[in-house]
C-alpha atoms as a PDB file:
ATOM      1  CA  UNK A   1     100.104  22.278 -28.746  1.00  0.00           C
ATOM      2  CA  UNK A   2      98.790  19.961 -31.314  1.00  0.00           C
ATOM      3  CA  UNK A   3      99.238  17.046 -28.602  1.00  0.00           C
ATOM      4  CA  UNK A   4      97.214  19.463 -26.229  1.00  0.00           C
ATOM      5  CA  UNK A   5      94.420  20.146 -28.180  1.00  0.00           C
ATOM      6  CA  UNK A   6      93.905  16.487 -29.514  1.00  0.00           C
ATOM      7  CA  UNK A   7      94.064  15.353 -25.734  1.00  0.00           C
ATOM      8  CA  UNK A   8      91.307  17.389 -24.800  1.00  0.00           C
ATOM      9  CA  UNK A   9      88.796  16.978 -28.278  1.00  0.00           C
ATOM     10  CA  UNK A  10      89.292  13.162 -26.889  1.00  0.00           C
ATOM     11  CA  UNK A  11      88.938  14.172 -23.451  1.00  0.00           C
ATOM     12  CA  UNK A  12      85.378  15.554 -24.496  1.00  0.00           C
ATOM     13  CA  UNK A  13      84.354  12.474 -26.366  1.00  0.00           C
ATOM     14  CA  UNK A  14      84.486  10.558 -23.762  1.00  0.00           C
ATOM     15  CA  UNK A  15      83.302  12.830 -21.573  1.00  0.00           C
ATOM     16  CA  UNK A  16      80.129  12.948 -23.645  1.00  0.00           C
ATOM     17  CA  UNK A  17      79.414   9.380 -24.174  1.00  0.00           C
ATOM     18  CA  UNK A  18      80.826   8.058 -20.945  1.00  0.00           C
ATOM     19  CA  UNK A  19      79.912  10.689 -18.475  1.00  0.00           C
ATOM     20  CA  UNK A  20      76.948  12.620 -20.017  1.00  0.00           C
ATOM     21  CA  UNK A  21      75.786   9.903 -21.704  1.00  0.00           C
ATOM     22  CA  UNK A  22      75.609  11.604 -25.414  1.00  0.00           C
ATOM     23  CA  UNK A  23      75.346   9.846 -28.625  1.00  0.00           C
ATOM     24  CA  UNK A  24      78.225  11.191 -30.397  1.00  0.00           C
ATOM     25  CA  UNK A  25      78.473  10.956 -34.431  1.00  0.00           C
ATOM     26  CA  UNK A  26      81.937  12.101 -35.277  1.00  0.00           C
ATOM     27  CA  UNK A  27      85.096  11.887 -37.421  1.00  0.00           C
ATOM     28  CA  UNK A  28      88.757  11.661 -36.696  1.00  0.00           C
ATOM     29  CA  UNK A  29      91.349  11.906 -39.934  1.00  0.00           C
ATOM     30  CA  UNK A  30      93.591  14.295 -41.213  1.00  0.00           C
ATOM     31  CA  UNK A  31      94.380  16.585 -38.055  1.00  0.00           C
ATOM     32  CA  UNK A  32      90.559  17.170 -37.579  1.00  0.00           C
ATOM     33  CA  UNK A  33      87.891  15.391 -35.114  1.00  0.00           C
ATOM     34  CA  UNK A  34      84.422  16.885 -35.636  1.00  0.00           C
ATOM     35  CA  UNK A  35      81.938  15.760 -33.170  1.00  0.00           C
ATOM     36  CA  UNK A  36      78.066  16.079 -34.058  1.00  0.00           C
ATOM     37  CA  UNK A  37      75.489  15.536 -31.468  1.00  0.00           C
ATOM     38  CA  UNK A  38      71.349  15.262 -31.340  1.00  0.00           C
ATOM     39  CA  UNK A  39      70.227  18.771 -30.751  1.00  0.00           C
ATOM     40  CA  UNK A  40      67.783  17.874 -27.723  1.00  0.00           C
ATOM     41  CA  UNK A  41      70.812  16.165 -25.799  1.00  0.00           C
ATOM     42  CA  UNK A  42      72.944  20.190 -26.440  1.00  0.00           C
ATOM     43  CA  UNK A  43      70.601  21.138 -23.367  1.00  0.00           C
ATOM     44  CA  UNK A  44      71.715  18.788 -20.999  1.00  0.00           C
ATOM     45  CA  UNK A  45      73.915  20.064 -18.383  1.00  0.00           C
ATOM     46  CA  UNK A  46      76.699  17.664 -18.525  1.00  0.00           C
ATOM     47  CA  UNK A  47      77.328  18.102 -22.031  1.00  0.00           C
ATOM     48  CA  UNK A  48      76.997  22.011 -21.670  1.00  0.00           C
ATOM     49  CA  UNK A  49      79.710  22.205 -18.948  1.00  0.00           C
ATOM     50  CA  UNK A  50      81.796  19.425 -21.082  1.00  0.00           C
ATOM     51  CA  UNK A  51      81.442  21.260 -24.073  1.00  0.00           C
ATOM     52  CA  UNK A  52      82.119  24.881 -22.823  1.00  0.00           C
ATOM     53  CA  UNK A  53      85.157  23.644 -21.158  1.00  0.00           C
ATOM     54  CA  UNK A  54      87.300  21.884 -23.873  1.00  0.00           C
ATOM     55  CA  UNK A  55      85.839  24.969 -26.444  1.00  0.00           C
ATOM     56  CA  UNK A  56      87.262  27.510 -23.964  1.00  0.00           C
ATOM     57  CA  UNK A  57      90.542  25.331 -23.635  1.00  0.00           C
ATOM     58  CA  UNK A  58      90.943  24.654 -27.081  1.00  0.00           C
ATOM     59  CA  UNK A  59      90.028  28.746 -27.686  1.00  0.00           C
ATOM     60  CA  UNK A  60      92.792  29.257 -25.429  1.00  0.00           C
ATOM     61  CA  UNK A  61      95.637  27.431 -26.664  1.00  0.00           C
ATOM     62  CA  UNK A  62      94.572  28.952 -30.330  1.00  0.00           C
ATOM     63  CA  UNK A  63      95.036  32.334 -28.454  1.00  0.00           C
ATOM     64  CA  UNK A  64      98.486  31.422 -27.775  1.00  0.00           C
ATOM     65  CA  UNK A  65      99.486  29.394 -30.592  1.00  0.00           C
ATOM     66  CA  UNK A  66      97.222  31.260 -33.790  1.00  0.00           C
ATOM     67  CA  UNK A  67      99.849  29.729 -36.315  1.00  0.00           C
ATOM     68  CA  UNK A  68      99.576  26.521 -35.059  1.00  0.00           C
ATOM     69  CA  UNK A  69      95.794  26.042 -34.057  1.00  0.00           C
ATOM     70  CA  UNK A  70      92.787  27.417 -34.959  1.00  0.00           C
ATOM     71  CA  UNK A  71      89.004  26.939 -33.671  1.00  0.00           C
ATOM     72  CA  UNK A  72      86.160  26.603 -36.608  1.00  0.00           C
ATOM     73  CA  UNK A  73      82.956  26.479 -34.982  1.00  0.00           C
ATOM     74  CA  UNK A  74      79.966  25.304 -36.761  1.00  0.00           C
ATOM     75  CA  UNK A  75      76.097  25.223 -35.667  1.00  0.00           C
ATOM     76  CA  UNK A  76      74.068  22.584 -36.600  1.00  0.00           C
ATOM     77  CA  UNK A  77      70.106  23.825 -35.991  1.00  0.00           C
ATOM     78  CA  UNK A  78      69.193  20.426 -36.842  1.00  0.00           C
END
């Protein structure tokens, strides 16, 4: 599971920068990856549907695997 949900949090990297076309400030080390990204780019489509995807995945394999995973989300209003 841990290989799972690290596939798809750098699945959605790229899938910002290379297919959306996001700036993406972020953070990989110690089991966590946080990705931060400029507030105006949050309502383009492409990152939407990237976004909603992995968080539903990731959401999903937490579901299955709560001792093992779990999903933090944080909002950034800035």
């Amino acid at each position: 599971m841990c290989a799972a949900v690290s596939t798809l949090l750098q699945a959605a990297w790229l899938g910002l920068t290379e297919i959306a076309a996001v700036e993406i400030n972020g953070s990989r080390e110690n089991g966590r990856l946080e990705l931060v990204w400029p507030a105006p780019a949050r309502d383009d489509v492409a990152a939407q549907a990237i976004a909603a995807t992995v968080a539903l995945s990731v959401e999903r394999i937490a579901t299955q695997y709560p001792d093992h995973v779990r999903v933090i989300r944080e909002l950034d209003d800035g």
